[in-house]
Each structure stands twice: as structure tokens, then as C-alpha cells.
C-alpha atoms as a PDB file:
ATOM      1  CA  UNK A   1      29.610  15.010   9.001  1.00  0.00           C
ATOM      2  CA  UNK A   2      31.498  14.674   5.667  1.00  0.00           C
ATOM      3  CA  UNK A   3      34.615  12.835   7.448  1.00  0.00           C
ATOM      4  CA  UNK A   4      32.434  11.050   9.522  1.00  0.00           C
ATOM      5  CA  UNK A   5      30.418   9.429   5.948  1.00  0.00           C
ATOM      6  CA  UNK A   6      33.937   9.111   4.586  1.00  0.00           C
ATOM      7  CA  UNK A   7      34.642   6.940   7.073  1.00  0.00           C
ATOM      8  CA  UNK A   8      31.771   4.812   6.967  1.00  0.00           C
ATOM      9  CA  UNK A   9      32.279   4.656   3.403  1.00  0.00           C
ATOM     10  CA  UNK A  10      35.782   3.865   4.002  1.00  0.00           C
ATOM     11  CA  UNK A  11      35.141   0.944   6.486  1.00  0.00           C
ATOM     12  CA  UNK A  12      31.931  -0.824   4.568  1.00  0.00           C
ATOM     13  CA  UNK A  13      34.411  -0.725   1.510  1.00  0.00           C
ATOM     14  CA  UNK A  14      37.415  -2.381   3.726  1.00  0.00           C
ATOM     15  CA  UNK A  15      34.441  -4.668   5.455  1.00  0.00           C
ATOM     16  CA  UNK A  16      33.117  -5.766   1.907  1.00  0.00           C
ATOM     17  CA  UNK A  17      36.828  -6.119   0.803  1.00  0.00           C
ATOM     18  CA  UNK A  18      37.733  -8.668   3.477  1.00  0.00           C
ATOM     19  CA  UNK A  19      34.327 -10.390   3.160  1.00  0.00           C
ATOM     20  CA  UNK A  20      34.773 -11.408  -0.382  1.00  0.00           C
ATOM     21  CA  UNK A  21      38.719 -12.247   0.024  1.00  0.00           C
ATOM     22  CA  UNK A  22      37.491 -15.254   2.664  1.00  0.00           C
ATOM     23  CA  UNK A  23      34.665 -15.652   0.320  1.00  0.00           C
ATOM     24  CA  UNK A  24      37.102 -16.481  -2.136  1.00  0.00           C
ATOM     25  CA  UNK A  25      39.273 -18.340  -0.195  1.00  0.00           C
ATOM     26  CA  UNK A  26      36.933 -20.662   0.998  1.00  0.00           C
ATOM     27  CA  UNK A  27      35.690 -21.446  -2.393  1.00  0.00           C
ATOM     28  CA  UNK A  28      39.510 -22.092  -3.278  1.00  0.00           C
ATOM     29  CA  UNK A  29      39.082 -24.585  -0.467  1.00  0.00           C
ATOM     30  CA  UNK A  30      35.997 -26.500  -1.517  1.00  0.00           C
ATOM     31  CA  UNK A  31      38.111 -26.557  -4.966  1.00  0.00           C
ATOM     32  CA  UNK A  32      41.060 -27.974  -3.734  1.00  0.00           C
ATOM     33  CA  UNK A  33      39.415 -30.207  -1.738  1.00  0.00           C
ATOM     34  CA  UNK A  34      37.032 -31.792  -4.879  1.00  0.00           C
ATOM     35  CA  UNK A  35      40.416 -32.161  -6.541  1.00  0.00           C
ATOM     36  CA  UNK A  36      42.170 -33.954  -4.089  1.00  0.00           C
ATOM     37  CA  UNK A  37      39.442 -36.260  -4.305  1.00  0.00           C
ATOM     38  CA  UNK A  38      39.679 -36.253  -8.119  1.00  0.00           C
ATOM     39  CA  UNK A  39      43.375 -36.941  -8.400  1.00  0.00           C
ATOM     40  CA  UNK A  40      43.864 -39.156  -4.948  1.00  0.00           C
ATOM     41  CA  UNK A  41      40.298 -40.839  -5.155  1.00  0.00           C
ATOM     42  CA  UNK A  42      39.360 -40.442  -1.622  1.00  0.00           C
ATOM     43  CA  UNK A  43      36.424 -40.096  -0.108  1.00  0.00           C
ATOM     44  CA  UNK A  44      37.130 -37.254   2.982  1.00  0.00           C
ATOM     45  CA  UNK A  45      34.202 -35.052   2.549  1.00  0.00           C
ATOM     46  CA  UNK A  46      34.451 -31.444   1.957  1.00  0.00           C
ATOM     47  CA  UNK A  47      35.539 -29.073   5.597  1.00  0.00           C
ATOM     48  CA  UNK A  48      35.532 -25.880   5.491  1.00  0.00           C
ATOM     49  CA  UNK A  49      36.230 -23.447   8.500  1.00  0.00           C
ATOM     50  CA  UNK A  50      32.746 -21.786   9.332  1.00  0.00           C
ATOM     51  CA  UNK A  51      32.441 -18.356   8.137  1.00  0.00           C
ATOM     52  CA  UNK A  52      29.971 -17.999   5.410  1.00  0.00           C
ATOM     53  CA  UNK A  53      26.327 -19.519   5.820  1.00  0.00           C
ATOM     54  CA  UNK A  54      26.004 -19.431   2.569  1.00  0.00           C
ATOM     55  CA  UNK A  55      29.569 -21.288   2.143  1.00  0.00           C
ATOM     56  CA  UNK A  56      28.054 -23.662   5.128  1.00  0.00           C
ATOM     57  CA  UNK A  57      25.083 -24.943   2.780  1.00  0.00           C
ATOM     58  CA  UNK A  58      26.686 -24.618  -0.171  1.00  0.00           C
ATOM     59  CA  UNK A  59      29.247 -27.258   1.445  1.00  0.00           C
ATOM     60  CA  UNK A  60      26.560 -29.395   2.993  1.00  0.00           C
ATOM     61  CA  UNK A  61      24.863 -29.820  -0.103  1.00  0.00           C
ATOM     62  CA  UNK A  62      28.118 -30.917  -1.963  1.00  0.00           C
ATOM     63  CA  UNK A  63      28.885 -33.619   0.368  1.00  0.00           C
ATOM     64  CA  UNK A  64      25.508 -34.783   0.333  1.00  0.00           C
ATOM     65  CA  UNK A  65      26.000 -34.997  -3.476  1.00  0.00           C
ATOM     66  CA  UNK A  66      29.296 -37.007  -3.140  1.00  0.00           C
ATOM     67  CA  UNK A  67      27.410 -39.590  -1.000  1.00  0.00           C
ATOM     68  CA  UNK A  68      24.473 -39.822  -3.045  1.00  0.00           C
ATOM     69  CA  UNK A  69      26.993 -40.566  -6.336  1.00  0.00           C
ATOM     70  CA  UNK A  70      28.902 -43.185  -3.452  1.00  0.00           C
ATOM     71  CA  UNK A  71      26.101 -44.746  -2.617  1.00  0.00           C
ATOM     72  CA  UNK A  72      24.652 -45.164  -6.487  1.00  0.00           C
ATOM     73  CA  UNK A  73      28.299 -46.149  -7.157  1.00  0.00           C
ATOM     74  CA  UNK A  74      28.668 -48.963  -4.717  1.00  0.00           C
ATOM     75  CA  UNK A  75      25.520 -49.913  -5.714  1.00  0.00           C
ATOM     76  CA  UNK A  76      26.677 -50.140  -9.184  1.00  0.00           C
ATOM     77  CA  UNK A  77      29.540 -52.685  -8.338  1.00  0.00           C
ATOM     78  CA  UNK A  78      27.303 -54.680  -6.565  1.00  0.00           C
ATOM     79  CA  UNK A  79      24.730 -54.973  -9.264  1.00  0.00           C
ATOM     80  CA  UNK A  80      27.491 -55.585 -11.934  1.00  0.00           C
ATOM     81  CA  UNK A  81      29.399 -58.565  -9.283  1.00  0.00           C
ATOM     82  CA  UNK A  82      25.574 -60.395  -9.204  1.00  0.00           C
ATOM     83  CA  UNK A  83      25.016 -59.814 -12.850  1.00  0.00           C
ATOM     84  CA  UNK A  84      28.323 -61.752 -13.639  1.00  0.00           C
ATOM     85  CA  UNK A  85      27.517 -64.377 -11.193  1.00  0.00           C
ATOM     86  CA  UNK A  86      24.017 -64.434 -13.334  1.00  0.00           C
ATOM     87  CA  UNK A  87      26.307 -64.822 -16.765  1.00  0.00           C
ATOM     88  CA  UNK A  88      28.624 -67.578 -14.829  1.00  0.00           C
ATOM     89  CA  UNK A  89      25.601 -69.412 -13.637  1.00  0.00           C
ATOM     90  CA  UNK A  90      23.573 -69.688 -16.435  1.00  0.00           C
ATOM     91  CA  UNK A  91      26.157 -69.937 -19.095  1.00  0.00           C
ATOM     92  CA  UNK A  92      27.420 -73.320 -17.133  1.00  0.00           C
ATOM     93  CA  UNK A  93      23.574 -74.513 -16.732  1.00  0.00           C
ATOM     94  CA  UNK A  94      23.896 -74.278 -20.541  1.00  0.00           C
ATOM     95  CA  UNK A  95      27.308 -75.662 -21.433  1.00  0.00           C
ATOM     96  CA  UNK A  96      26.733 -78.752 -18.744  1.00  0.00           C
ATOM     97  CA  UNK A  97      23.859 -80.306 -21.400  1.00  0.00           C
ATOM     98  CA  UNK A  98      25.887 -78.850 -24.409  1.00  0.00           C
ATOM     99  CA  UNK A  99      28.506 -80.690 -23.163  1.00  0.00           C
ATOM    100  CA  UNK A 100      26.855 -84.017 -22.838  1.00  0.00           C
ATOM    101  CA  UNK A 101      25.226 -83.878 -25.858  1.00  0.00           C
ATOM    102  CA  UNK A 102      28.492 -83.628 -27.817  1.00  0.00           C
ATOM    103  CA  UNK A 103      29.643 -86.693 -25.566  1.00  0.00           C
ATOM    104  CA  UNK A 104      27.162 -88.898 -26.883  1.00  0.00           C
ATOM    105  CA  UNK A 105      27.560 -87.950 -30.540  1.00  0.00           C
ATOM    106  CA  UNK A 106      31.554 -88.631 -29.986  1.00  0.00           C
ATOM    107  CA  UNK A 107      30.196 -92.194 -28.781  1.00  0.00           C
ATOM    108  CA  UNK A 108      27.830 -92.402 -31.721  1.00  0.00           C
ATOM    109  CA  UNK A 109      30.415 -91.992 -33.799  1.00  0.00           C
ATOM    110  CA  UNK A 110      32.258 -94.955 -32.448  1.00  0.00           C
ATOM    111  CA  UNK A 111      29.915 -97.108 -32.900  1.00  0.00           C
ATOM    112  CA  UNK A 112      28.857 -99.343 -36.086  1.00  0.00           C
ATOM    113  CA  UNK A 113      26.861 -96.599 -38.277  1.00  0.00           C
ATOM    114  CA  UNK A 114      26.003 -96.758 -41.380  1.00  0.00           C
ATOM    115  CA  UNK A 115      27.263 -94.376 -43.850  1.00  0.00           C
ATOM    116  CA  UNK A 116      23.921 -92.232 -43.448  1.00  0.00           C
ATOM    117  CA  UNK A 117      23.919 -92.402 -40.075  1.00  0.00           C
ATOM    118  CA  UNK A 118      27.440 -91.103 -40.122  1.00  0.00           C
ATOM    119  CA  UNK A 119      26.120 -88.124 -42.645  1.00  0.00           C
ATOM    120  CA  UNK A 120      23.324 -87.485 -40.320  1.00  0.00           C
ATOM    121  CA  UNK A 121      25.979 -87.636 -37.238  1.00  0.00           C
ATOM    122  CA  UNK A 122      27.636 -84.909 -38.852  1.00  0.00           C
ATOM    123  CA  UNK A 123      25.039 -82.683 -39.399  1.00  0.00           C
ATOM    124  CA  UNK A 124      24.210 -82.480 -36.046  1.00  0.00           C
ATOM    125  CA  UNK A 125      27.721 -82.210 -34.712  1.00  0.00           C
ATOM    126  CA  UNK A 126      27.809 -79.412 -36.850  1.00  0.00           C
ATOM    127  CA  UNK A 127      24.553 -77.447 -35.484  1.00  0.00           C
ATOM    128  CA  UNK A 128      25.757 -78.585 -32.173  1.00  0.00           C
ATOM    129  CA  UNK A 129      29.141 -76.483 -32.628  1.00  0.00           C
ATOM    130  CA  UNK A 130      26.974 -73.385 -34.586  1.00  0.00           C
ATOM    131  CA  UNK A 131      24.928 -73.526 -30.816  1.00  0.00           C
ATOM    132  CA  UNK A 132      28.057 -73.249 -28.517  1.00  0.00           C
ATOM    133  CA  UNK A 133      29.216 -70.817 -30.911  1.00  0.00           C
ATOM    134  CA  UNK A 134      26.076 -68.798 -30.358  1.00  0.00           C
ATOM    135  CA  UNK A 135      25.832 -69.244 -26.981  1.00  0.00           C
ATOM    136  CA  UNK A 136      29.573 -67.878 -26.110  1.00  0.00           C
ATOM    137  CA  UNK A 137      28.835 -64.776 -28.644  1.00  0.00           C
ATOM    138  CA  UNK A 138      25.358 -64.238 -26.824  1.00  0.00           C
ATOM    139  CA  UNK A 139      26.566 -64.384 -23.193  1.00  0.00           C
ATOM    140  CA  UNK A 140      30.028 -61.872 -24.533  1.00  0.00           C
ATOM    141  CA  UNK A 141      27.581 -59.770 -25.384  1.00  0.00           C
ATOM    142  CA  UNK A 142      25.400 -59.663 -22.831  1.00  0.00           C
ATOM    143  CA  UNK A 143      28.293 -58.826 -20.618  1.00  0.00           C
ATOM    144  CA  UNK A 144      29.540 -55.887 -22.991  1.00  0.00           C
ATOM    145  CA  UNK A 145      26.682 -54.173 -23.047  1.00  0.00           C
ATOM    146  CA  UNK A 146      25.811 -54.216 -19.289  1.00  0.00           C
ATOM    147  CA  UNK A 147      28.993 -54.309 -17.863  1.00  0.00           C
ATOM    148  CA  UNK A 148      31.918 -51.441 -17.524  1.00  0.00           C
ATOM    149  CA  UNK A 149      35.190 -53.182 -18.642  1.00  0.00           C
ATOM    150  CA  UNK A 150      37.905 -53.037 -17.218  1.00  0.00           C
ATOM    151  CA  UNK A 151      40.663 -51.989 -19.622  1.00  0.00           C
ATOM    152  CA  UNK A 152      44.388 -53.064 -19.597  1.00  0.00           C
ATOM    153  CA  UNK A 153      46.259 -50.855 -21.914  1.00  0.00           C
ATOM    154  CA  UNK A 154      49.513 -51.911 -23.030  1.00  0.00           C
ATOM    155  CA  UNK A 155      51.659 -51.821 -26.212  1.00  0.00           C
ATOM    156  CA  UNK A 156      51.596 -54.305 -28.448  1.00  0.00           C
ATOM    157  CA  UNK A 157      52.528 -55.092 -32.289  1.00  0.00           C
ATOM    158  CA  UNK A 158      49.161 -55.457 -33.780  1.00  0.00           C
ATOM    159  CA  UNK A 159      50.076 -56.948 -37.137  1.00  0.00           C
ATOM    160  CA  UNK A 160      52.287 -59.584 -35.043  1.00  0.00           C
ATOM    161  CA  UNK A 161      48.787 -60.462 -33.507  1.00  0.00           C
ATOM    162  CA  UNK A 162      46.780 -60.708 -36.238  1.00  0.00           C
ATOM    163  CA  UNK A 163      49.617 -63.164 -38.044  1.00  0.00           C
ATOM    164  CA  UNK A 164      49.392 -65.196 -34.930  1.00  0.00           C
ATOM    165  CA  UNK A 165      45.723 -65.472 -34.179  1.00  0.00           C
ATOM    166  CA  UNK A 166      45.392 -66.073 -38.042  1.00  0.00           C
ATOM    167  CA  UNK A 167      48.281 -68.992 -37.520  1.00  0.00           C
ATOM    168  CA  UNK A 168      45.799 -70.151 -35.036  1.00  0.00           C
ATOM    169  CA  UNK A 169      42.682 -71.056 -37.333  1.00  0.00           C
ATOM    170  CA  UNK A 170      44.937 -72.469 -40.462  1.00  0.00           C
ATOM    171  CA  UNK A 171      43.599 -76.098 -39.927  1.00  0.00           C
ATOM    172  CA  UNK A 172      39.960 -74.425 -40.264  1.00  0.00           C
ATOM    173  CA  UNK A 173      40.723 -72.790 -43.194  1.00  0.00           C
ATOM    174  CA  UNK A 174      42.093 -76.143 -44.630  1.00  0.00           C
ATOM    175  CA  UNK A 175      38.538 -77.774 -43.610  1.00  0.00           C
ATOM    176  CA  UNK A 176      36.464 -75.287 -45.141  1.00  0.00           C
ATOM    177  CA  UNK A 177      38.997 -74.248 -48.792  1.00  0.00           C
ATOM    178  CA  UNK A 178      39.403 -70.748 -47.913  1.00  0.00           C
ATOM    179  CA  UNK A 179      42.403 -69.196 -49.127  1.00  0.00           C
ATOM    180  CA  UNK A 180      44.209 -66.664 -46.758  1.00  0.00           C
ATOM    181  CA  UNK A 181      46.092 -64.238 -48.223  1.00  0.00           C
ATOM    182  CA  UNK A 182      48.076 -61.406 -45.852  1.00  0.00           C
ATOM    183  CA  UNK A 183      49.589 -58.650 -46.975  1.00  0.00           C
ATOM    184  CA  UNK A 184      52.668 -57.636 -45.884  1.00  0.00           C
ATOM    185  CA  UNK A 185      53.066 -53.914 -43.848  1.00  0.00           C
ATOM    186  CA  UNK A 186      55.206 -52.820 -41.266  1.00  0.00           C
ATOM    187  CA  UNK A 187      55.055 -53.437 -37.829  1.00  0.00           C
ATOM    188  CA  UNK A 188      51.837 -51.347 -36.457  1.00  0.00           C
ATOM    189  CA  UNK A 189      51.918 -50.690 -32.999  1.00  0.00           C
ATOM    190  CA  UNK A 190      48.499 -50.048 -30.966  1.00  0.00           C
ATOM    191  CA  UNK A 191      47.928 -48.706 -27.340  1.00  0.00           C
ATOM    192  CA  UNK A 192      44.981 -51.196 -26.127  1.00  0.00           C
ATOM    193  CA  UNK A 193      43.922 -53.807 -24.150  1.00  0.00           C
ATOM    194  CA  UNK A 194      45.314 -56.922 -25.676  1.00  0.00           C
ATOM    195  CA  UNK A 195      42.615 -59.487 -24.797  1.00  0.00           C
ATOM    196  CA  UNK A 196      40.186 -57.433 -26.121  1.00  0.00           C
ATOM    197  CA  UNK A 197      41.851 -56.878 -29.511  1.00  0.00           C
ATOM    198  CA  UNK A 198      42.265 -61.264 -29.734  1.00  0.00           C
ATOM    199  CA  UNK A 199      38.727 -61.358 -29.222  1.00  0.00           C
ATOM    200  CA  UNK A 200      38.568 -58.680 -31.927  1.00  0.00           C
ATOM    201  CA  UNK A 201      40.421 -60.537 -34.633  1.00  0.00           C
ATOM    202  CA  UNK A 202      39.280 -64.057 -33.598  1.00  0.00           C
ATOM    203  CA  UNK A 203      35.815 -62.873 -33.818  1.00  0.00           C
ATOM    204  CA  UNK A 204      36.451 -61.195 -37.453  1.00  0.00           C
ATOM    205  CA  UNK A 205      38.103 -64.649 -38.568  1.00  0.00           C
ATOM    206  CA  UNK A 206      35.609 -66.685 -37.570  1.00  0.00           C
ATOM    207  CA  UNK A 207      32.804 -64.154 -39.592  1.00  0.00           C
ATOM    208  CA  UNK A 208      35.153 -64.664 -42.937  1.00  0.00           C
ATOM    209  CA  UNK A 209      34.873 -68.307 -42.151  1.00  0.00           C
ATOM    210  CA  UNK A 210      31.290 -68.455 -41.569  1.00  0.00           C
ATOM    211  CA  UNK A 211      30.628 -66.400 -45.235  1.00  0.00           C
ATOM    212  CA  UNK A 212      33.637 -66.545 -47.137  1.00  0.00           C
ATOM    213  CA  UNK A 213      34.025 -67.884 -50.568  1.00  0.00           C
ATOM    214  CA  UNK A 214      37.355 -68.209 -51.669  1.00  0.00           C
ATOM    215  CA  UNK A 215      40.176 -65.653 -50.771  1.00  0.00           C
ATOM    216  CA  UNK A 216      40.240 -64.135 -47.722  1.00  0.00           C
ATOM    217  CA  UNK A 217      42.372 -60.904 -47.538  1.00  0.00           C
ATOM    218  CA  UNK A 218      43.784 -59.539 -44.643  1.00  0.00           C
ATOM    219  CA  UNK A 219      45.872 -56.511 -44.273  1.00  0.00           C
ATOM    220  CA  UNK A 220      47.344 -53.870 -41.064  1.00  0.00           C
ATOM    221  CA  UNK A 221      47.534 -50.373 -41.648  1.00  0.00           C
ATOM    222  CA  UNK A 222      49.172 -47.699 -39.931  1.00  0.00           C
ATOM    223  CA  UNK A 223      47.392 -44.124 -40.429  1.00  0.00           C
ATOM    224  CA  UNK A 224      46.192 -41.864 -37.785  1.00  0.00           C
ATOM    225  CA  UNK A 225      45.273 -44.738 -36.177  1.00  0.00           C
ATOM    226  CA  UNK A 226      45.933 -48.343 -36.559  1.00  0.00           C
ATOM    227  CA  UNK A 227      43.168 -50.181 -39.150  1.00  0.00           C
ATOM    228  CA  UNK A 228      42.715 -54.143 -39.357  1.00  0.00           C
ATOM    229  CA  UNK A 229      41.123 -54.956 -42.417  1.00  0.00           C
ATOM    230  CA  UNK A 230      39.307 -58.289 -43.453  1.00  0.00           C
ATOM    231  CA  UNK A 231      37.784 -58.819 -47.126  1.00  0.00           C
ATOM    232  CA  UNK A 232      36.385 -61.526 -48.380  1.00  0.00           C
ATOM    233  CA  UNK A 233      34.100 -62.202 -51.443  1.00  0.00           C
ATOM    234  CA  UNK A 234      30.195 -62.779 -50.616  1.00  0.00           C
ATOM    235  CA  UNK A 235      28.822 -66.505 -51.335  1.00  0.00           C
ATOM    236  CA  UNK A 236      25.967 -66.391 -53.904  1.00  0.00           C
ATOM    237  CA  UNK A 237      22.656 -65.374 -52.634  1.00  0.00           C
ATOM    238  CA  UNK A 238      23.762 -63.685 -49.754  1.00  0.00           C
ATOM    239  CA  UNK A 239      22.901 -59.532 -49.634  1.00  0.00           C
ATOM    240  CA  UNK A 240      24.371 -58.000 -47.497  1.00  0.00           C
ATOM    241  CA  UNK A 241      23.166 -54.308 -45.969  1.00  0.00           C
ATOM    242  CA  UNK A 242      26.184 -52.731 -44.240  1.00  0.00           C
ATOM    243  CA  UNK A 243      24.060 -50.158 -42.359  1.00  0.00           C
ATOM    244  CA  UNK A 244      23.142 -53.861 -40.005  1.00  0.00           C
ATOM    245  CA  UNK A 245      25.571 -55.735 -39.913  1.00  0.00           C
ATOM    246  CA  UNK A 246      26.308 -54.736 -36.567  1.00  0.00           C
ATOM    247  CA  UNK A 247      23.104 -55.680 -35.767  1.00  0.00           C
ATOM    248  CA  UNK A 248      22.529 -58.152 -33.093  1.00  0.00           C
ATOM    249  CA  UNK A 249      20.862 -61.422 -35.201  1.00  0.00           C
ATOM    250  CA  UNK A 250      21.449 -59.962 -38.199  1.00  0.00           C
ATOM    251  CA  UNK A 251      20.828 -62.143 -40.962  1.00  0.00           C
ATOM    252  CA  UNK A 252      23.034 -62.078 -44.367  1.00  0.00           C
ATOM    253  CA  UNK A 253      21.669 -65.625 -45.680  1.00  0.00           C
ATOM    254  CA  UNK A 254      17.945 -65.563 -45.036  1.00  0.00           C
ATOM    255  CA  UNK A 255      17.996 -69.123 -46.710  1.00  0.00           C
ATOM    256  CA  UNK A 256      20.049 -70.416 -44.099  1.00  0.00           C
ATOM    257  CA  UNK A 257      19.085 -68.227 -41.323  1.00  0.00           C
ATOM    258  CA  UNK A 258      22.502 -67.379 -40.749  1.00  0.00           C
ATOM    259  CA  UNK A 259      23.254 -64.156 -38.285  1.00  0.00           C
ATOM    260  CA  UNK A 260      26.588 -62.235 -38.540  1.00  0.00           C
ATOM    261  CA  UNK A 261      25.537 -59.711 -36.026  1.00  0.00           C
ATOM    262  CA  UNK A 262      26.498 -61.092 -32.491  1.00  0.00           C
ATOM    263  CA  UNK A 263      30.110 -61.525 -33.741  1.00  0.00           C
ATOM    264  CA  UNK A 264      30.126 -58.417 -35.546  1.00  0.00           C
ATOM    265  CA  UNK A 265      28.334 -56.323 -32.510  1.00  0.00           C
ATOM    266  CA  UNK A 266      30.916 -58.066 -30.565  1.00  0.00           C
ATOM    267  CA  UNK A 267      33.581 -56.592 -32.572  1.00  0.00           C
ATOM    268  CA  UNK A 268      32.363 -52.987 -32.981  1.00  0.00           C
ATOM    269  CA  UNK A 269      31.750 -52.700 -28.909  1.00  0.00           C
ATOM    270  CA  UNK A 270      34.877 -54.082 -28.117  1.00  0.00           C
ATOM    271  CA  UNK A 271      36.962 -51.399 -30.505  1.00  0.00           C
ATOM    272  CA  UNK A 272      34.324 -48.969 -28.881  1.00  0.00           C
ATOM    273  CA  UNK A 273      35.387 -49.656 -25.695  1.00  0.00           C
ATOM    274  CA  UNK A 274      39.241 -48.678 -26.414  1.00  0.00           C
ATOM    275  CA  UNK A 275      38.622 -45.783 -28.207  1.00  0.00           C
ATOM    276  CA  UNK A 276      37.998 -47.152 -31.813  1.00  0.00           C
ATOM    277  CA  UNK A 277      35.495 -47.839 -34.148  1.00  0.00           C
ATOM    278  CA  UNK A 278      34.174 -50.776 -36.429  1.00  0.00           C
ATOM    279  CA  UNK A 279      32.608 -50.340 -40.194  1.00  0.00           C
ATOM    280  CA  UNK A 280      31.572 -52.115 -43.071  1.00  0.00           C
ATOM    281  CA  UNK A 281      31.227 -51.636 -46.582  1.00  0.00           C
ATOM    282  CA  UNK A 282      30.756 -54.048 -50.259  1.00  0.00           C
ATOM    283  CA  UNK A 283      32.541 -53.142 -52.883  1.00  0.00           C
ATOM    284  CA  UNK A 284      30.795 -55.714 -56.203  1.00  0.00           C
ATOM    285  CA  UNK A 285      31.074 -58.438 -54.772  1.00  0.00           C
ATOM    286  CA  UNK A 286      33.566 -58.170 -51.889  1.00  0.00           C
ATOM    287  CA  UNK A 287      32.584 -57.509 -48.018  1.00  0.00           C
ATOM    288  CA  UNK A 288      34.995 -55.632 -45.738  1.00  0.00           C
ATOM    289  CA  UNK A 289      34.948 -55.006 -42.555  1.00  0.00           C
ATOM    290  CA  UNK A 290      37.642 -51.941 -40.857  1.00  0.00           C
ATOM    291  CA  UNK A 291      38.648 -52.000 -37.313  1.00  0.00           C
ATOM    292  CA  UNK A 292      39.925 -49.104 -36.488  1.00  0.00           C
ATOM    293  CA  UNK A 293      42.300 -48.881 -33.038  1.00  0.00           C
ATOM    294  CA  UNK A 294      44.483 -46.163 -31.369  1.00  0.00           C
ATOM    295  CA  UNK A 295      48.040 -45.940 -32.448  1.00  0.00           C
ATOM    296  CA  UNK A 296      50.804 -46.005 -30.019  1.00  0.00           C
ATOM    297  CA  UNK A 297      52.684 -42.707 -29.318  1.00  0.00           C
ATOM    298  CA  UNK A 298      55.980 -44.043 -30.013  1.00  0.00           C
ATOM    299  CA  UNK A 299      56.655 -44.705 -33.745  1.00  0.00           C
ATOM    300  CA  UNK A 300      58.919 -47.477 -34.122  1.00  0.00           C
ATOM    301  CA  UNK A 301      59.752 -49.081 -37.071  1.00  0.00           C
END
């Protein structure tokens, strides 16, 4: 009777054995499976050869899971394709008038006016160009925020970029007296998507512009990562609270009813969205704004 226990022993022990080995081997399965999908982004559900019934739901209820996520993500890139269709349309139905309008003044401005005429003419060429401008930051940002980018990460010289796009706006800077002044670093290479990081800068010159008075200083840093820095001193009456200024519609000049919070949103998404960051601070009265941006791995100087 002893043997024959033994032996039961023995074989539930081998039985038990063998039963978790294929246990184990069919979760190795299921694992190499979800990683082939991981690494080769297919879409093969997960097969397993049928031992375990456990195994068998625990498989079922997977690929249900994967489809469920499939659908939700097609659905995604559908819902995303009609929004941008919604940001194309609309964004024309409002440049179309835009457009006209600034036809007409062009015309006005042709014709016989009188010196106040020509005065008034300008004022509302100039509102006219504040509205565009607001309408392309408002429809960029609309777009940010409900839409995933789609990054393009290269290389690129940042402070190269930021002499250029700087190069860009000199006339502007003529119009409005506003001294530029940038100082000179080495060569600071960033890994990110290059279009995004124009939009950056363009979007931070065009904030200096809109609030500068005076100097305007510029400067490209290399640290653990790659910093753009703007600084400019603060018109009278304007307070500025850095905690908003990344606000959308932020307002800095109450009196005026200017906003630096589209652009500035704009900007702090954008370095968001490559794995920066975007912050302000006043030092008297001077207003800075840091962009911060990944480095590239390979230091060159």
C-alpha cells in the first residue's frame, strides 16, 4: 500500500510538473505573440494551441481587447481626418472675407484720400492684420490641442535657426524701432521636429514684437538640454503675471485688450509635444520667456 501511494504521489507530482511547464509555455506564447505585435505592428490576433481552458479564455479575452483598442483606434483617425477637414473648411470660410476686405482697403488706398482718411485707412489695415493674426494662432491651436502630431525628428543647428528666422522679421523690427541684439554661443544642436521649432521661434518673435520696448535680447544655450531665450523690457502699464501667460486670451495690456496667450500656448504645446517645456519669468522690468528643447546625442562643436 505504501509503494502503491508512492506512486500516486510520484505521478500527480510528474502530472502537476508537466501541467505547469505547458502552462508556462503557452503564456510564453501569448507573450511573444503581444510583442510581435508591439515591435512589427501587426494586427494577427493571439493563437494558441488548445490545452488550457483557462489559457483558452484568457486568450479570447485578449484578442477581444486588441479589437476593441482597433476599433477605438480607427475610430480615432477618422475623427481626427474630419476634424482637420472642419479646421480647413472653416479657416478658408474665414480667410475668403478677410481676404477681400484687405483688397478693398489696398484700393482705398489708391484712391484720392485725404490725409485723415489715409490715418483712418491705416488703423484699420492694422486691426485687419491683428485679426488674421488671431485667426491663424486660434485655428494652430485648435489643432494642437485636439490633434496627435505627427513628429519628424531630425538634427538640426538650433542657433543657425533662430539667426535665420530672426533674419526673417528684420524689416518688422525696422517698422516698429526695436533693437535686436543676439548673443553669440556655439553651435547648439537639437533632436526635434524642425517645423515645429520655426513655428516656435516665429511665434516668440512675433510676442517681443507685439510688447517690446526697446532691446530685444536673444540668446541659445546649450545645457542638459538646448534653451532659446527671448527678453525684452515690458512697455509701461503693462503687468504681467507669469503663472498665465500661457493662458489662452491672456491679457498683459488690459488698456488695449491685448492677449499674449494664443502665441504663447502655442509655443509651450509645441515644445511639449517634442519633449520640452516653455516658462516665463520678469526680472524689474524685463520679461523672458525659456524654451527649453532636447539636445542632440552627438556633441559637435
Amino acid at each position: 500500500m505504501l509503494i502503491l501511494a508512492v506512486c500516486i504521489l510520484a505521478g500527480l507530482l510528474m502530472f502537476t510538473i508537466v501541467y505547469i511547464v505547458l502552462m508556462q509555455r503557452q503564456i510564453q506564447q501569448i507573450n511573444r505573440q503581444l510583442s510581435k505585435r508591439l515591435v512589427e505592428k501587426t494586427r494577427q490576433p493571439i493563437s494558441i494551441p488548445l490545452f488550457s481552458p483557462m489559457i483558452n479564455t484568457l486568450t479570447a479575452n485578449i484578442n477581444k481587447c486588441l479589437k476593441a483598442e482597433e476599433v477605438l483606434r480607427l475610430q480615432g483617425i477618422q475623427k481626427e481626418k474630419k476634424f482637420k477637414e472642419l479646421i480647413a473648411n472653416v479657416s478658408h470660410d474665414l480667410r475668403t472675407p478677410l481676404t477681400a476686405v484687405k483688397g478693398y482697403q489696398q484700393l482705398l488706398k489708391k484712391g484720392g484720400l485725404s490725409d485723415d482718411q489715409v490715418q483712418k485707412l491705416h488703423i484699420i489695415q492694422k486691426h485687419t492684420q491683428d485679426l488674421g493674426t488671431l485667426i491663424e494662432y486660434f485655428f494652430e491651436y485648435t489643432y494642437l490641442v485636439n490633434a496627435e502630431p505627427e513628429l519628424h525628428i531630425e538634427r538640426m543647428n538650433v542657433t543657425n535657426l533662430v539667426t535665420e528666422c530672426l533674419a526673417e522679421f528684420v524689416p518688422d523690427f525696422e517698422e516698429k524701432n526695436l533693437a535686436i541684439h543676439l548673443k553669440e554661443s556655439f553651435p547648439v544642436f537639437v533632436s526635434a521636429d524642425k517645423q515645429m521649432v520655426v513655428r516656435i521661434i516665429q511665434n516668440l518673435i512675433r510676442n517681443c514684437m507685439a510688447h517690446a520696448d526697446g532691446t530685444i535680447e536673444v540668446q541659445v544655450v546649450a545645457r542638459e538640454k538646448a534653451i532659446i531665450l527671448f527678453k525684452n523690457s515690458i512697455k509701461d502699464g503693462n503687468e504681467i503675471d507669469v503663472k498665465r501667460v500661457f493662458d489662452r486670451f491672456y491679457t498683459a495690456d488690459k488698456a488695449r485688450g491685448k492677449t499674449t496667450g494664443l502665441g504663447l500656448s502655442i509655443v509651450k504645446l509645441l515644445a511639449e509635444q517634442q519633449g520640452g517645456n516653455a516658462k516665463a519669468s520678469v526680472q524689474g522690468r524685463f520679461f523672458e520667456i525659456e524654451v527649453t528643447l532636447p539636445r542632440s546625442e552627438i556633441s559637435v562643436r
